[in-house]
PDB file of N, CA and C in Angstrom:
ATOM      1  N   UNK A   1     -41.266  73.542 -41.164  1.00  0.00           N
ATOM      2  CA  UNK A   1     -41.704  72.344 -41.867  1.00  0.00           C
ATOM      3  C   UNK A   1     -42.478  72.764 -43.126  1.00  0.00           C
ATOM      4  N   UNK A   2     -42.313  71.997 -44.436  1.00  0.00           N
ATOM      5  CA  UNK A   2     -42.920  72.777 -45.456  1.00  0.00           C
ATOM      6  C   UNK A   2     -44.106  71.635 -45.700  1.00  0.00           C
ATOM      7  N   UNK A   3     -45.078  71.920 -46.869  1.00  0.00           N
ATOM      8  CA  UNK A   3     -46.051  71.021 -47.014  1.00  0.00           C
ATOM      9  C   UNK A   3     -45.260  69.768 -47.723  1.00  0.00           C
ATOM     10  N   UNK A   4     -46.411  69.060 -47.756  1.00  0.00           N
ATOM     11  CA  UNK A   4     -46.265  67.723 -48.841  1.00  0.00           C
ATOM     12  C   UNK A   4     -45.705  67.902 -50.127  1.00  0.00           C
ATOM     13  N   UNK A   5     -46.627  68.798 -51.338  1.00  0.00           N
ATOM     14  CA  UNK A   5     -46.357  68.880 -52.465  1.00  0.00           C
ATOM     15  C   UNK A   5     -44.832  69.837 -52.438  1.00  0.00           C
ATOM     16  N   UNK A   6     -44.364  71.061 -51.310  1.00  0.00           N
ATOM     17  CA  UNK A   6     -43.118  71.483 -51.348  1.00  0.00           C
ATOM     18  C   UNK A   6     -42.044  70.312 -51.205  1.00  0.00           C
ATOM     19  N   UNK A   7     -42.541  69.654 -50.592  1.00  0.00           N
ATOM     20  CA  UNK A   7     -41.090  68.447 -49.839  1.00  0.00           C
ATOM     21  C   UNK A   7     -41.049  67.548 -51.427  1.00  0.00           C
ATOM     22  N   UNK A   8     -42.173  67.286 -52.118  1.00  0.00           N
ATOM     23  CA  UNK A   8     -41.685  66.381 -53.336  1.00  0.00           C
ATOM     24  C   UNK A   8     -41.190  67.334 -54.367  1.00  0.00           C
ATOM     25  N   UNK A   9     -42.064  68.447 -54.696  1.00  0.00           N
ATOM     26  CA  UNK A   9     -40.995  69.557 -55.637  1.00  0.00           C
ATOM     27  C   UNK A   9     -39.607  69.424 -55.229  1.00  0.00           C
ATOM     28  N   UNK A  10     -39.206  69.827 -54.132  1.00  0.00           N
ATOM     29  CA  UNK A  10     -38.083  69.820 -53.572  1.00  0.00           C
ATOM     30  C   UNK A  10     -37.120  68.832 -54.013  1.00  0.00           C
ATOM     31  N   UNK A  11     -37.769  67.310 -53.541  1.00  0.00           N
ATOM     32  CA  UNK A  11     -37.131  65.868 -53.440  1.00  0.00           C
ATOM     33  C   UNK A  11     -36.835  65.688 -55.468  1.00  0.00           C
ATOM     34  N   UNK A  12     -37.929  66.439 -56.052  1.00  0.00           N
ATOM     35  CA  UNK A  12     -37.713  65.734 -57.269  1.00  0.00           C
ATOM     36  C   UNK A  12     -36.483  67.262 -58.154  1.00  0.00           C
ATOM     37  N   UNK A  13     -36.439  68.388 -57.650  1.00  0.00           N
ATOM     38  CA  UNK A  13     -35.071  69.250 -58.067  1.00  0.00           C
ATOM     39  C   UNK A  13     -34.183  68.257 -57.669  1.00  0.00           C
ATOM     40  N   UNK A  14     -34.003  68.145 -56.304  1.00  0.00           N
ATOM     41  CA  UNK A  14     -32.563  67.178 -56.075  1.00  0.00           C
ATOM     42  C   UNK A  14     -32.245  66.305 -56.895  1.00  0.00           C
ATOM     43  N   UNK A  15     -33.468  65.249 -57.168  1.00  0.00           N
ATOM     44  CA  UNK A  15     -33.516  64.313 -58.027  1.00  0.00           C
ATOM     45  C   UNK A  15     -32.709  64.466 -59.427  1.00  0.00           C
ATOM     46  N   UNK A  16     -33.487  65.217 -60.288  1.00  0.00           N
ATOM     47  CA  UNK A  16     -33.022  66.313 -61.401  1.00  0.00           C
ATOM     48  C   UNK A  16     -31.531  66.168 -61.522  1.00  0.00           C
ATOM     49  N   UNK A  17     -31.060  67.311 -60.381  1.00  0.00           N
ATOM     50  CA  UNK A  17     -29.877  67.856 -60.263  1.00  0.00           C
ATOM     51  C   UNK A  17     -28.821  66.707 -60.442  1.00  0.00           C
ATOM     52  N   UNK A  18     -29.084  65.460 -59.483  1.00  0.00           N
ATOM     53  CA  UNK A  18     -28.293  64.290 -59.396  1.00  0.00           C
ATOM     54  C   UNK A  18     -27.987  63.506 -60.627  1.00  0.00           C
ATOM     55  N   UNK A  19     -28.812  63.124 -61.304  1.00  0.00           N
ATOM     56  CA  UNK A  19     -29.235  63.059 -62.784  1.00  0.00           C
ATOM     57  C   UNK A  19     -28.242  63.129 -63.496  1.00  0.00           C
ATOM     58  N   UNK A  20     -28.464  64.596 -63.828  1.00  0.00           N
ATOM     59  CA  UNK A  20     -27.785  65.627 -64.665  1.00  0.00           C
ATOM     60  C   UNK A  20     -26.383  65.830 -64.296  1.00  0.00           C
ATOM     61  N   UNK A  21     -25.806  65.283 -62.779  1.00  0.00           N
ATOM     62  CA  UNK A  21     -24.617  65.122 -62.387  1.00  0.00           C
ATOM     63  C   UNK A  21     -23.295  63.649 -62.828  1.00  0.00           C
ATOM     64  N   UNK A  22     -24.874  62.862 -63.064  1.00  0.00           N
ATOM     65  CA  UNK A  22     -24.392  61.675 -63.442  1.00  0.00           C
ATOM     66  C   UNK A  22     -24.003  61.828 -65.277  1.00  0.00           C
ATOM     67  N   UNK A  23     -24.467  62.745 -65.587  1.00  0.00           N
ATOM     68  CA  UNK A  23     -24.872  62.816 -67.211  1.00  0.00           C
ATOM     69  C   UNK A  23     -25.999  62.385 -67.850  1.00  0.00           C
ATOM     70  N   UNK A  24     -27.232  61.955 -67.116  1.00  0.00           N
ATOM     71  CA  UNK A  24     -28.365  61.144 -67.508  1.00  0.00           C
ATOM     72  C   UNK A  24     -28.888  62.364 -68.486  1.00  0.00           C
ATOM     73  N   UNK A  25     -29.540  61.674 -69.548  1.00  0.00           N
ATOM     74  CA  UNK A  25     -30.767  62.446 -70.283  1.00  0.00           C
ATOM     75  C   UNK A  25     -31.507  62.378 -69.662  1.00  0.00           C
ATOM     76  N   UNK A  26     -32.809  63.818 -69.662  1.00  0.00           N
ATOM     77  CA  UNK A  26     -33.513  64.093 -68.818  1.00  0.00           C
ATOM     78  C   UNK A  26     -34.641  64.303 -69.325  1.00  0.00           C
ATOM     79  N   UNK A  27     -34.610  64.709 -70.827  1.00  0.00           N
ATOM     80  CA  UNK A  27     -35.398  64.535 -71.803  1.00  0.00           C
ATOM     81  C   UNK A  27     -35.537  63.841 -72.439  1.00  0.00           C
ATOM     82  N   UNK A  28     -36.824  63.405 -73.944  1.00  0.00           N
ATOM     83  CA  UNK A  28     -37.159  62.806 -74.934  1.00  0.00           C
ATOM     84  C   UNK A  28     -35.693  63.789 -75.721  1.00  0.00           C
ATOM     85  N   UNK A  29     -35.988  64.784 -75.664  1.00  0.00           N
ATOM     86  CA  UNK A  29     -34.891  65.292 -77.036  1.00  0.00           C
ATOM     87  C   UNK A  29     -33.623  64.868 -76.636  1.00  0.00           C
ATOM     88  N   UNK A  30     -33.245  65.103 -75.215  1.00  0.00           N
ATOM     89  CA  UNK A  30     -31.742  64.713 -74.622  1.00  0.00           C
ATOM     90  C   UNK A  30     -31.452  63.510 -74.789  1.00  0.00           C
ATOM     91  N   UNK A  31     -32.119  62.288 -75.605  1.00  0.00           N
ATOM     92  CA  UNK A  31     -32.227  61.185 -76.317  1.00  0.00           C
ATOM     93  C   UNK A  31     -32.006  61.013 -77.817  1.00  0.00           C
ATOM     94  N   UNK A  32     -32.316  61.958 -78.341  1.00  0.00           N
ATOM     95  CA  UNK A  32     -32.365  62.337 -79.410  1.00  0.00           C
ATOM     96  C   UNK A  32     -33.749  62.094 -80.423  1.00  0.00           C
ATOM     97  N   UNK A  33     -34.927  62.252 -79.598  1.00  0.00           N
ATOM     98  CA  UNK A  33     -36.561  61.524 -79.915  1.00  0.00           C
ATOM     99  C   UNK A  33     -36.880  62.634 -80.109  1.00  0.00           C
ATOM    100  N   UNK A  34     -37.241  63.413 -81.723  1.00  0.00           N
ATOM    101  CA  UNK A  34     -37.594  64.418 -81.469  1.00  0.00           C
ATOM    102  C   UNK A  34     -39.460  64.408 -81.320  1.00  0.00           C
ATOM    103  N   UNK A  35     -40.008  65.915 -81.281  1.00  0.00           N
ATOM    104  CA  UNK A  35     -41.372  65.739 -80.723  1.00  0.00           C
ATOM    105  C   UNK A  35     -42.235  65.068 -81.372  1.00  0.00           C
ATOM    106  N   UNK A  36     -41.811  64.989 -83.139  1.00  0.00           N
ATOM    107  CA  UNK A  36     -42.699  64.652 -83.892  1.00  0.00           C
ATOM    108  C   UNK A  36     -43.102  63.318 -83.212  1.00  0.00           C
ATOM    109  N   UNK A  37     -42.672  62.813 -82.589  1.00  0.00           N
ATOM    110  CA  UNK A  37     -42.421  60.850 -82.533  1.00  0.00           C
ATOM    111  C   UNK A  37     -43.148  60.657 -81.272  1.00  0.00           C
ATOM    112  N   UNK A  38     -43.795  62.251 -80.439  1.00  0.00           N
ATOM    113  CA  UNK A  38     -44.072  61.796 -79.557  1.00  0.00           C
ATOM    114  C   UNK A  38     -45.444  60.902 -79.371  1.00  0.00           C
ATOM    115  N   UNK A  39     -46.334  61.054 -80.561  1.00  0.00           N
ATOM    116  CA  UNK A  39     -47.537  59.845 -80.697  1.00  0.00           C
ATOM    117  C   UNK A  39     -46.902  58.241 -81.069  1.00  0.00           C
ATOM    118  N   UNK A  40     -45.749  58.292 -81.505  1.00  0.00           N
ATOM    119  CA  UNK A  40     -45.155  57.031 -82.353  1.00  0.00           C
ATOM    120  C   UNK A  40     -44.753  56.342 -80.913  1.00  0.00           C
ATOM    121  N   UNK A  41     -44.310  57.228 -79.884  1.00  0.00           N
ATOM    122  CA  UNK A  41     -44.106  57.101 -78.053  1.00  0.00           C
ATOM    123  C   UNK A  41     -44.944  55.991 -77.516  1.00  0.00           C
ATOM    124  N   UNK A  42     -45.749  56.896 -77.624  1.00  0.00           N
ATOM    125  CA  UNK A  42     -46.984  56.506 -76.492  1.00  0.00           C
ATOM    126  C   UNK A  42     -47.505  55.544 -77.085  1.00  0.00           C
ATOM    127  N   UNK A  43     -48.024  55.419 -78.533  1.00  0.00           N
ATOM    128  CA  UNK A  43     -48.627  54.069 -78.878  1.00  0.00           C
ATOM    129  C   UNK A  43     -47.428  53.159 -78.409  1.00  0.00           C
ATOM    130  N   UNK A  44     -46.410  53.247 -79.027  1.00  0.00           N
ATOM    131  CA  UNK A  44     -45.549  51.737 -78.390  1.00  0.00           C
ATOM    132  C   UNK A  44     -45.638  51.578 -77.202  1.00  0.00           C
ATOM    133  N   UNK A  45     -45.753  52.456 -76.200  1.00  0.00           N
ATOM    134  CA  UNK A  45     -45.846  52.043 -74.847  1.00  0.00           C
ATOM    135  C   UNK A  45     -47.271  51.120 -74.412  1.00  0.00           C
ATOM    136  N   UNK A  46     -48.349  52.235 -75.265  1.00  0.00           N
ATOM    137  CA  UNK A  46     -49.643  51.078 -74.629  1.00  0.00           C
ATOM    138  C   UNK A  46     -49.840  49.988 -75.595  1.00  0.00           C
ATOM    139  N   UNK A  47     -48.844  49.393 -76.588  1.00  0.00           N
ATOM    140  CA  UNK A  47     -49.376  48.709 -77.872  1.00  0.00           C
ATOM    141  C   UNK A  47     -49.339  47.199 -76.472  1.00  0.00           C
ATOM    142  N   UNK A  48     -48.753  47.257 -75.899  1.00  0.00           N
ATOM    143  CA  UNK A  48     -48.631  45.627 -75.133  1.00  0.00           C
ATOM    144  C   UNK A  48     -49.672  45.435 -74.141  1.00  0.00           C
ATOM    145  N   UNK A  49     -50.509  46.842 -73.588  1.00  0.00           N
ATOM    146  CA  UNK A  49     -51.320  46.868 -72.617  1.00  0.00           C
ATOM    147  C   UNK A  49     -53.216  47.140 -72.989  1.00  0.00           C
ATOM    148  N   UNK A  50     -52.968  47.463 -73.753  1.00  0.00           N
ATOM    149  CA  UNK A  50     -54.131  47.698 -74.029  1.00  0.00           C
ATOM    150  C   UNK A  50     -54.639  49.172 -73.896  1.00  0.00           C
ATOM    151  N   UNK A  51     -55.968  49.116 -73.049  1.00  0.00           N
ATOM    152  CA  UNK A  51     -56.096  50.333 -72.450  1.00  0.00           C
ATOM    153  C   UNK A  51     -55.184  51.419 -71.301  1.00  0.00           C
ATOM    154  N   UNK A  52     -54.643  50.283 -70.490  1.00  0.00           N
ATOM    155  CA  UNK A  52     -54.279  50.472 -69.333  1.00  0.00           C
ATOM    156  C   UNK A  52     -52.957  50.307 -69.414  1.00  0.00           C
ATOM    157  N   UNK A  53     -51.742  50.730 -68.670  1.00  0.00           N
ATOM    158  CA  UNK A  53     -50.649  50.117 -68.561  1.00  0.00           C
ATOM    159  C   UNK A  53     -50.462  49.980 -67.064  1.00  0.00           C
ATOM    160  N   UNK A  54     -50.269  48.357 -66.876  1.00  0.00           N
ATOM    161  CA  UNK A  54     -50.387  48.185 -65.183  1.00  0.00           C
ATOM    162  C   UNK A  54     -49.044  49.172 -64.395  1.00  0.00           C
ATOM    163  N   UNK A  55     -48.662  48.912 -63.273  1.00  0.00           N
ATOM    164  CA  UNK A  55     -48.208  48.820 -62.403  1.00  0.00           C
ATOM    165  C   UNK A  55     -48.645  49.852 -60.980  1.00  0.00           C
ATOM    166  N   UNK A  56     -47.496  50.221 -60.600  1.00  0.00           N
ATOM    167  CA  UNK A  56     -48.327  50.566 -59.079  1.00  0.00           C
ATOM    168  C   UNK A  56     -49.344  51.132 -58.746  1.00  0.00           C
ATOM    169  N   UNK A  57     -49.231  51.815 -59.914  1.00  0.00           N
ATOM    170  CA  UNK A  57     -50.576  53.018 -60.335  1.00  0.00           C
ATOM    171  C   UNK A  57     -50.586  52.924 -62.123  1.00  0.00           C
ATOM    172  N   UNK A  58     -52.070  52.301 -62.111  1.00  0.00           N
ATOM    173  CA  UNK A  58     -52.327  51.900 -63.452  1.00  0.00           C
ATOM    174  C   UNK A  58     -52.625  53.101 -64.200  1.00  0.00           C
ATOM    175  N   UNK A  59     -51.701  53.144 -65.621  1.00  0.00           N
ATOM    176  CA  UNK A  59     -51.968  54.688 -66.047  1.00  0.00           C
ATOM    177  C   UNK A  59     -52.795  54.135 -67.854  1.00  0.00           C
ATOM    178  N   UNK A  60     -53.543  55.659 -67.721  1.00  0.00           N
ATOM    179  CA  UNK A  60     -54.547  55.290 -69.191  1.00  0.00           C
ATOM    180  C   UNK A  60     -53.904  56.083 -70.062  1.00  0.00           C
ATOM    181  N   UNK A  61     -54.451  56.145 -71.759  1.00  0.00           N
ATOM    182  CA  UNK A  61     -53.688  56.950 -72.581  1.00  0.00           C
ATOM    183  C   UNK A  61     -53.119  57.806 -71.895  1.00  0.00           C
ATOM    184  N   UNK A  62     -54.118  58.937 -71.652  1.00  0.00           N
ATOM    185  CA  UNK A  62     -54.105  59.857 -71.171  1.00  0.00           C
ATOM    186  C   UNK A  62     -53.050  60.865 -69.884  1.00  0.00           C
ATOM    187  N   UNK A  63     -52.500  59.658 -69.230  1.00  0.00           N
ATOM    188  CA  UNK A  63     -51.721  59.329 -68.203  1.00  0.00           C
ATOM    189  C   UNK A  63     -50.352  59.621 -69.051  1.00  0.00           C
ATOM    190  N   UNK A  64     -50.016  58.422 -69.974  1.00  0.00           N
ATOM    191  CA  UNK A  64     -48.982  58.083 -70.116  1.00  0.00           C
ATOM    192  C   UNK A  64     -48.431  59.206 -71.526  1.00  0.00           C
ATOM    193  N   UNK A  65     -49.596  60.045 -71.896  1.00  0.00           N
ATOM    194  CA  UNK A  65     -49.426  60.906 -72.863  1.00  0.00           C
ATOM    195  C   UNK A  65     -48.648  62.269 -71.872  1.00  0.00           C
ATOM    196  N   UNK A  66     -49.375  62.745 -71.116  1.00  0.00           N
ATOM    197  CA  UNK A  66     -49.104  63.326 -69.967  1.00  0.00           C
ATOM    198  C   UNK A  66     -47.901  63.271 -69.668  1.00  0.00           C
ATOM    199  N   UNK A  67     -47.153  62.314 -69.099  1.00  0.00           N
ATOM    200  CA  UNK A  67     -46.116  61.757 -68.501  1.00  0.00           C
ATOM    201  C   UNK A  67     -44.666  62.157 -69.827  1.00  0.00           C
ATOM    202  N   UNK A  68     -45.008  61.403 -70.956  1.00  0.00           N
ATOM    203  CA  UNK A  68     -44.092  62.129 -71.988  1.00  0.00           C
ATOM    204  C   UNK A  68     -44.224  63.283 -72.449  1.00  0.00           C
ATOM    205  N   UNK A  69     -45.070  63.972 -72.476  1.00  0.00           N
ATOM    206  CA  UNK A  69     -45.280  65.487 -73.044  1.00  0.00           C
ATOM    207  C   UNK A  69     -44.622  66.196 -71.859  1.00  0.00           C
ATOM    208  N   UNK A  70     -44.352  65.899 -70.769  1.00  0.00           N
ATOM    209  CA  UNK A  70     -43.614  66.584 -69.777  1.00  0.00           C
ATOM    210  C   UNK A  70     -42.511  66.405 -69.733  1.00  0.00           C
ATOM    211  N   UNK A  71     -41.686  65.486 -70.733  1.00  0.00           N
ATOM    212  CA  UNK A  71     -40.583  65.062 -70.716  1.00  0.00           C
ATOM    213  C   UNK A  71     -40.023  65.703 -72.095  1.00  0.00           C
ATOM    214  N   UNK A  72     -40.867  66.207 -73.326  1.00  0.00           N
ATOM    215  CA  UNK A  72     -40.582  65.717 -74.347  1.00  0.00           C
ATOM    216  C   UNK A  72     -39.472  66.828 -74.716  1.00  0.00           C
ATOM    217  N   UNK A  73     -39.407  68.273 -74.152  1.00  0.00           N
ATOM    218  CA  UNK A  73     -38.449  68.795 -74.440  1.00  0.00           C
ATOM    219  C   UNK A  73     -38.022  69.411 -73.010  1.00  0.00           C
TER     220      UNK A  73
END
């Protein structure tokens, strides 16, 4: 039995892999968004929320900067 954080590494390669089987972009660049744009990103995302952007887990700049910089190439 492996831990928690192995079983979601794990769950999110598969994830990935499936993706990339379908042809999905997986990146900001595999979109064709290059990095420069990645502040031009994130403001549009929080321009409707404010500080916060709701849902299941409410994320702050900081969050959602995070979240695309891991994506961006």
């Amino acid at each position: 039995m492996t831990d928690a954080k192995s079983a979601a590494n794990e769950g999110l390669r598969r994830f990935r892999k499936w993706l990339e089987s379908l042809g999905m972009p997986l990146t900001l660049k595999d979109l064709g968004v290059p990095k420069e744009d990645l502040p031009d990103v994130i403001n549009r995302c929080m321009e409707d929320h404010g500080d916060i952007v709701p849902g299941y887990m409410p994320l702050d700049r900081n969050a959602v900067s995070a979240i695309f910089s891991s994506v961006v190439e």
